[in-house]
C-alpha atoms as a PDB file:
ATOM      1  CA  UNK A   1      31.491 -47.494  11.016  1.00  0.00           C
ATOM      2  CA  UNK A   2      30.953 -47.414   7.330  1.00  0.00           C
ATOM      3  CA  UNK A   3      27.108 -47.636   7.718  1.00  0.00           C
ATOM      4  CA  UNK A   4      27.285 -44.338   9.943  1.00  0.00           C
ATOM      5  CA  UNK A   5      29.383 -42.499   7.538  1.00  0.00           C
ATOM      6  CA  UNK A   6      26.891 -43.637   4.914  1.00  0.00           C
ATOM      7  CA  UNK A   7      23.646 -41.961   6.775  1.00  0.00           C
ATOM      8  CA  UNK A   8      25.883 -38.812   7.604  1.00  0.00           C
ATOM      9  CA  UNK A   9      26.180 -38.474   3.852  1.00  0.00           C
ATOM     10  CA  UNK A  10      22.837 -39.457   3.184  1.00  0.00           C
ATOM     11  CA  UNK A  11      21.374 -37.063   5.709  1.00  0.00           C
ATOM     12  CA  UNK A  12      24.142 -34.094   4.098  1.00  0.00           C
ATOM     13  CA  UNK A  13      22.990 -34.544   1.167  1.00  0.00           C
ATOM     14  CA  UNK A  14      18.598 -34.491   1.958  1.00  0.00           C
ATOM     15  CA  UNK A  15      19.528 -31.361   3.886  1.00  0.00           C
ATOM     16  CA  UNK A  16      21.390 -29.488   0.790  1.00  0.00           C
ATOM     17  CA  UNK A  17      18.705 -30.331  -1.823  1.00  0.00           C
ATOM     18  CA  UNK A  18      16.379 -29.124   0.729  1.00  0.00           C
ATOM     19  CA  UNK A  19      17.847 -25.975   1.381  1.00  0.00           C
ATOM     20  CA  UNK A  20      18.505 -25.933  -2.846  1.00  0.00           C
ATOM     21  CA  UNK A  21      15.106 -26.532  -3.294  1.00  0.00           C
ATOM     22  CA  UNK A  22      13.975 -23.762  -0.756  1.00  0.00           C
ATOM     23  CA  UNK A  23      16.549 -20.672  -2.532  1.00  0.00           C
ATOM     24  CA  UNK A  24      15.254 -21.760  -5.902  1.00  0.00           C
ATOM     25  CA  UNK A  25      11.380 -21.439  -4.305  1.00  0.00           C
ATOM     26  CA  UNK A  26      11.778 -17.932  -2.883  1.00  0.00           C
ATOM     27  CA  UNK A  27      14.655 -16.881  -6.020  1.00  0.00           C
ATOM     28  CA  UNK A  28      11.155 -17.420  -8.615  1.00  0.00           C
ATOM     29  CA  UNK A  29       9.034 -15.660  -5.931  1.00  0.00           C
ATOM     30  CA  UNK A  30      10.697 -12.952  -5.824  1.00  0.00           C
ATOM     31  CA  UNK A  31      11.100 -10.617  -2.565  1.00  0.00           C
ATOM     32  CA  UNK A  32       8.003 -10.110  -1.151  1.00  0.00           C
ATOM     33  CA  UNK A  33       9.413  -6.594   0.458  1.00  0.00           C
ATOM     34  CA  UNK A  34      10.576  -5.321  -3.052  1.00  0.00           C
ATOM     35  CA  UNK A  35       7.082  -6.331  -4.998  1.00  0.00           C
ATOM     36  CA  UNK A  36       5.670  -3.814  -2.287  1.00  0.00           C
ATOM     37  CA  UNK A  37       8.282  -0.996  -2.761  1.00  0.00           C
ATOM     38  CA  UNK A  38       7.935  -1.511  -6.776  1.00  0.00           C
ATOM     39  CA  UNK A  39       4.041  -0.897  -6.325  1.00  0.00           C
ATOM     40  CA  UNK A  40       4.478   2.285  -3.914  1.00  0.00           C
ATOM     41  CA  UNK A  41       7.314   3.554  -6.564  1.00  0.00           C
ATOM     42  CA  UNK A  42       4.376   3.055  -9.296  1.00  0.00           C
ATOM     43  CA  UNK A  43       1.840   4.746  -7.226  1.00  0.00           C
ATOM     44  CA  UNK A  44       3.844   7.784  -6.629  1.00  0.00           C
ATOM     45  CA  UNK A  45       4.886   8.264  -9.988  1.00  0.00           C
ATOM     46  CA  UNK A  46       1.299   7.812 -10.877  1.00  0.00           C
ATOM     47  CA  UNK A  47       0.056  10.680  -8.416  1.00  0.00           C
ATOM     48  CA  UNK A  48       3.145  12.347  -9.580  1.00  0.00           C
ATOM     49  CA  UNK A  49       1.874  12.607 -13.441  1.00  0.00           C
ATOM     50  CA  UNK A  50      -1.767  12.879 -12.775  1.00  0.00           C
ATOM     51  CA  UNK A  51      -1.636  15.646 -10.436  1.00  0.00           C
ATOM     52  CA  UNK A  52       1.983  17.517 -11.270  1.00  0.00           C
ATOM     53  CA  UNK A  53       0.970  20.877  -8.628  1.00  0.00           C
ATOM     54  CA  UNK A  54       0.417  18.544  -5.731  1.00  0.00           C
ATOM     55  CA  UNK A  55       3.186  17.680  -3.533  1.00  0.00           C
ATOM     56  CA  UNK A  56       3.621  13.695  -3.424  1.00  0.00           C
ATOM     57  CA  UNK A  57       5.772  12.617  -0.664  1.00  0.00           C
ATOM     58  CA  UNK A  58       7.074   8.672   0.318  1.00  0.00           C
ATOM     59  CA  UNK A  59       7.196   7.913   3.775  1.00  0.00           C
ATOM     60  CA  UNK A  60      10.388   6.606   4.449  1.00  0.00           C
ATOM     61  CA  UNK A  61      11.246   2.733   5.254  1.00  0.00           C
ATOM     62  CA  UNK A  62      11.305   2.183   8.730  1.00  0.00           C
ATOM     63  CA  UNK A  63       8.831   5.350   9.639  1.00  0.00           C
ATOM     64  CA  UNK A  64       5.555   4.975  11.465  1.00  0.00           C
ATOM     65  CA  UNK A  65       2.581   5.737   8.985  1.00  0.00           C
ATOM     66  CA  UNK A  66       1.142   5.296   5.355  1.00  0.00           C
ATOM     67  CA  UNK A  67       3.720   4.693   2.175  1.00  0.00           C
ATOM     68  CA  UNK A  68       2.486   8.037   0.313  1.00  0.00           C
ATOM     69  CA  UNK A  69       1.403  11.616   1.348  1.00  0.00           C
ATOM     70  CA  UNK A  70      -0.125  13.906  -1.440  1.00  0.00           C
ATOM     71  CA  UNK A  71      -0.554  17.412  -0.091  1.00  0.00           C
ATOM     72  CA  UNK A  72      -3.191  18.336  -2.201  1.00  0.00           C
ATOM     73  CA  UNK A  73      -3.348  22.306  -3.336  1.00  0.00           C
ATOM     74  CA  UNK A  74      -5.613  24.515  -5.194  1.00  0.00           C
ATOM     75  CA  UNK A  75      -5.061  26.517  -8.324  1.00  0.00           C
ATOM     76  CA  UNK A  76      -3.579  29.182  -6.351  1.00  0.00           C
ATOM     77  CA  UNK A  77      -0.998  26.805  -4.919  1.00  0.00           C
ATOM     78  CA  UNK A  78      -2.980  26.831  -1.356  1.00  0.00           C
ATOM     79  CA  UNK A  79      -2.867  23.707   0.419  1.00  0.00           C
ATOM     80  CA  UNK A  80      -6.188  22.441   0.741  1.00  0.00           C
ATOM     81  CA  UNK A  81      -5.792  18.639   2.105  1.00  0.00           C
ATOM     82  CA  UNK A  82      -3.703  15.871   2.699  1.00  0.00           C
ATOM     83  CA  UNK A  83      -4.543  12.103   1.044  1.00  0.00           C
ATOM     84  CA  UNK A  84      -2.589   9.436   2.430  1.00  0.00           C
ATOM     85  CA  UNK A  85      -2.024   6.338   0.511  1.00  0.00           C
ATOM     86  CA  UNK A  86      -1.095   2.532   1.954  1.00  0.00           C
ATOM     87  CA  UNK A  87      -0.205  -0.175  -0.214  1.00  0.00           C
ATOM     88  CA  UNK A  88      -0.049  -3.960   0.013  1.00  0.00           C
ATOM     89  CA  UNK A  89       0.369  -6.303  -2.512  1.00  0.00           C
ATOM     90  CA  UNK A  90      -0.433  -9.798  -0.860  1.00  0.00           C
ATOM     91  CA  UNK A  91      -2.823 -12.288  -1.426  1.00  0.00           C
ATOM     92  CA  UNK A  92      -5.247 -12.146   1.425  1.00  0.00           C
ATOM     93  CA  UNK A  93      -6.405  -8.897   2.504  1.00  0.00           C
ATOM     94  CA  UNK A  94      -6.252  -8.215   6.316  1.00  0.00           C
ATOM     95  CA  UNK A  95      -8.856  -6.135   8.502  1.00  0.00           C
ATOM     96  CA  UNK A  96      -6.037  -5.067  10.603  1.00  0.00           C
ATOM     97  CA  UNK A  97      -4.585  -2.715   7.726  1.00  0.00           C
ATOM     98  CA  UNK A  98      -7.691  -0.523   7.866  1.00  0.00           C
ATOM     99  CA  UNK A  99      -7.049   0.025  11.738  1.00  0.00           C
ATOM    100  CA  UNK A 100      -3.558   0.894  11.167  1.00  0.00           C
ATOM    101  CA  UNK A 101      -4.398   3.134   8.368  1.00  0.00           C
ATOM    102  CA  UNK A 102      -7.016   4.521  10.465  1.00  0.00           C
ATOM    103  CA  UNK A 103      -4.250   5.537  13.164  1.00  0.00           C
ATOM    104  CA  UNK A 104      -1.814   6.483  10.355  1.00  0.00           C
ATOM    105  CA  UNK A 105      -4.431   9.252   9.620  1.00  0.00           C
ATOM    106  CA  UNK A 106      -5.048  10.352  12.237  1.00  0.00           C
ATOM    107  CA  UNK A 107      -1.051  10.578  13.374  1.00  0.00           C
ATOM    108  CA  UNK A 108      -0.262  12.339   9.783  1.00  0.00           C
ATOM    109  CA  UNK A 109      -3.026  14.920  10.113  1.00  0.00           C
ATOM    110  CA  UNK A 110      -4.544  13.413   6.853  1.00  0.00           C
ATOM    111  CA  UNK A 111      -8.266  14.335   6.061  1.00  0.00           C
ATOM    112  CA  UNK A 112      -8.263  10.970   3.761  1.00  0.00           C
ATOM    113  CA  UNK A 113      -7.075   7.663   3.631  1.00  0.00           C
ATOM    114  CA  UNK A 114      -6.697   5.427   0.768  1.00  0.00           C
ATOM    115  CA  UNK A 115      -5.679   1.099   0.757  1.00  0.00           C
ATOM    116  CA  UNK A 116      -4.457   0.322  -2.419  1.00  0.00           C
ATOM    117  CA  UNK A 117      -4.745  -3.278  -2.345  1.00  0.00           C
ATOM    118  CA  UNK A 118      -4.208  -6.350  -5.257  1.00  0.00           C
ATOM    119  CA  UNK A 119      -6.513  -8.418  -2.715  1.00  0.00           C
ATOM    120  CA  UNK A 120     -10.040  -7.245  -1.889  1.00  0.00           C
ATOM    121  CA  UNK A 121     -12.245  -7.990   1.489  1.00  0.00           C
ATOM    122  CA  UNK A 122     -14.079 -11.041   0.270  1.00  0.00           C
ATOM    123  CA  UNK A 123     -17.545  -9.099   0.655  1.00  0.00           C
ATOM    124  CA  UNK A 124     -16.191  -6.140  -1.680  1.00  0.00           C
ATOM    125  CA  UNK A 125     -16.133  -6.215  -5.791  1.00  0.00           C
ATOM    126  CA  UNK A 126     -15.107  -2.711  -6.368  1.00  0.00           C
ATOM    127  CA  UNK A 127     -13.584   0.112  -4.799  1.00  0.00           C
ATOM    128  CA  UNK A 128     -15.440   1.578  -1.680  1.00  0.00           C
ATOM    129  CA  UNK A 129     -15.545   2.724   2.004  1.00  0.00           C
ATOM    130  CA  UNK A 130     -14.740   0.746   4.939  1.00  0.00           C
ATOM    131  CA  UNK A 131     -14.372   2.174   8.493  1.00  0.00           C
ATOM    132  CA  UNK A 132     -13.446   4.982   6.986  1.00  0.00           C
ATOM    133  CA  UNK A 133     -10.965   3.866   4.776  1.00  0.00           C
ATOM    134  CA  UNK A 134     -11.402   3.980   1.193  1.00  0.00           C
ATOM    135  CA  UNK A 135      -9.994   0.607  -0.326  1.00  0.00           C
ATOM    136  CA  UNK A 136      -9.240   0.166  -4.108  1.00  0.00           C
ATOM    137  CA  UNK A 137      -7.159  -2.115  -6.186  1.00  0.00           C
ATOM    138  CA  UNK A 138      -4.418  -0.306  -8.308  1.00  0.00           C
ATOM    139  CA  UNK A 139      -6.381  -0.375 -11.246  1.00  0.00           C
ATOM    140  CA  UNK A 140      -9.279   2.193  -9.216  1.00  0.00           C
ATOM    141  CA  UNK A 141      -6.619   4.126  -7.404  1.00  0.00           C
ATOM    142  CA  UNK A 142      -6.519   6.759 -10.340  1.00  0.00           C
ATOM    143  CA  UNK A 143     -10.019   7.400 -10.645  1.00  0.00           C
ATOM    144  CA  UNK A 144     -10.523   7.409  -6.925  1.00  0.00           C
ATOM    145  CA  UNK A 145      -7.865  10.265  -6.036  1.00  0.00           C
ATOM    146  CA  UNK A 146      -9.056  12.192  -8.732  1.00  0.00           C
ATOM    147  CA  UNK A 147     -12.586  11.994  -7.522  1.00  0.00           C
ATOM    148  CA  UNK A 148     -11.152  12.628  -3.620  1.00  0.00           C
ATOM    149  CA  UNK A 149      -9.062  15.065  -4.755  1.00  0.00           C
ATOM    150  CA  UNK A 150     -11.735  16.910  -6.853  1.00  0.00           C
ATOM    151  CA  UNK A 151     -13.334  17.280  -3.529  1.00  0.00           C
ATOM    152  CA  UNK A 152     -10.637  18.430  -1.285  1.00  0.00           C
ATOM    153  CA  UNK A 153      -9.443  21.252  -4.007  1.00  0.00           C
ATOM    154  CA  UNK A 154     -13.300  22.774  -3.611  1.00  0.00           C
ATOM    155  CA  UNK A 155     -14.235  25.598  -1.882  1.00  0.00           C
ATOM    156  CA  UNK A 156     -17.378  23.421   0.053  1.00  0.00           C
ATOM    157  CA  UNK A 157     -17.447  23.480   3.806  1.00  0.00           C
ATOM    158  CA  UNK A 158     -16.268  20.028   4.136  1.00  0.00           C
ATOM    159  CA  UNK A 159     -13.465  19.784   2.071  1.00  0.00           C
ATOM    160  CA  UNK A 160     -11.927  16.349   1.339  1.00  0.00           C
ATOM    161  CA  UNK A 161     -14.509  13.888   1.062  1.00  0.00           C
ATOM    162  CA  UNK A 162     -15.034  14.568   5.061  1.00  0.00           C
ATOM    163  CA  UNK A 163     -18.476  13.714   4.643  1.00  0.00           C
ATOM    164  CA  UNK A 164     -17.814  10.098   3.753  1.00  0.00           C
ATOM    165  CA  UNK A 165     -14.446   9.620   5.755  1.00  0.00           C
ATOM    166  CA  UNK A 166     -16.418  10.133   9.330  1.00  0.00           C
END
């Protein structure tokens, strides 16, 4: 009898410093979910500053499609294009973003679409095209929509970078 109440204790006590062990793990990692939002709240207030007549909008938790929409308009205040923006913030990139972004374009009525990624396909060192997709860390993201956007506020025939998004 006492050997039994020994291993109950014994086994009560492995079970607690493993489950102590675990919160302290994912309590240094930090939420995984709220690392993302803090990068999309960055993003948007980056778009926000660096192009102040566009309208930047955040797709709401829990809606189908990309984080970020900037409605991109002309000097005249014309709307000229939309950019759509998806951000992850993982450690392994997945080729199954670009076909949802892919969709989320083409659901949002977006002439462009833009991954904002911390991790890169393997075979990429820079920003660049993909299916479609333009993919960038954060650091290129400002560059890149200012370069996109350049091209959607034109007058040219096809407006928005078309010519590389096909």
């Amino acid at each position: 009898e006492h050997q039994l109440r020994l291993k109950e204790m014994e086994k009560k006590l492995e079970d607690a410093t493993r489950l102590a062990d675990e919160m302290k793990r994912k309590a240094e990692q930090g939420s995984m979910q709220l690392q993302g939002e803090a990068q999309e709240l960055v993003l948007e207030e980056m778009l926000r500053i660096s192009f102040p007549f566009d309208m930047i909008a955040e797709v709401g938790k829990g809606v189908r499609g990309a984080d970020c929409i900037q409605t991109v308009r002309n000097s005249f205040g014309q709307e000229c294009g939309k950019i759509i923006y998806e951000s992850k913030r993982t450690e392994n990139f997945s080729t199954d973003w670009i076909e949802k972004l892919k969709a989320d374009k083409r659901s949002q009525g977006a002439d462009v679409a833009v991954l904002v990624t911390k991790a890169m396909p393997k075979d990429m060192t820079t920003f660049g095209l993909r299916n479609g997709i333009w993919i960038c860390t954060y650091k290129d993201v400002a560059g890149l929509a200012a370069a996109i956007r350049q091209c959607t506020e034109s007058d040219r025939p096809l407006k928005c970078g078309l010519e590389f998004a096909t």
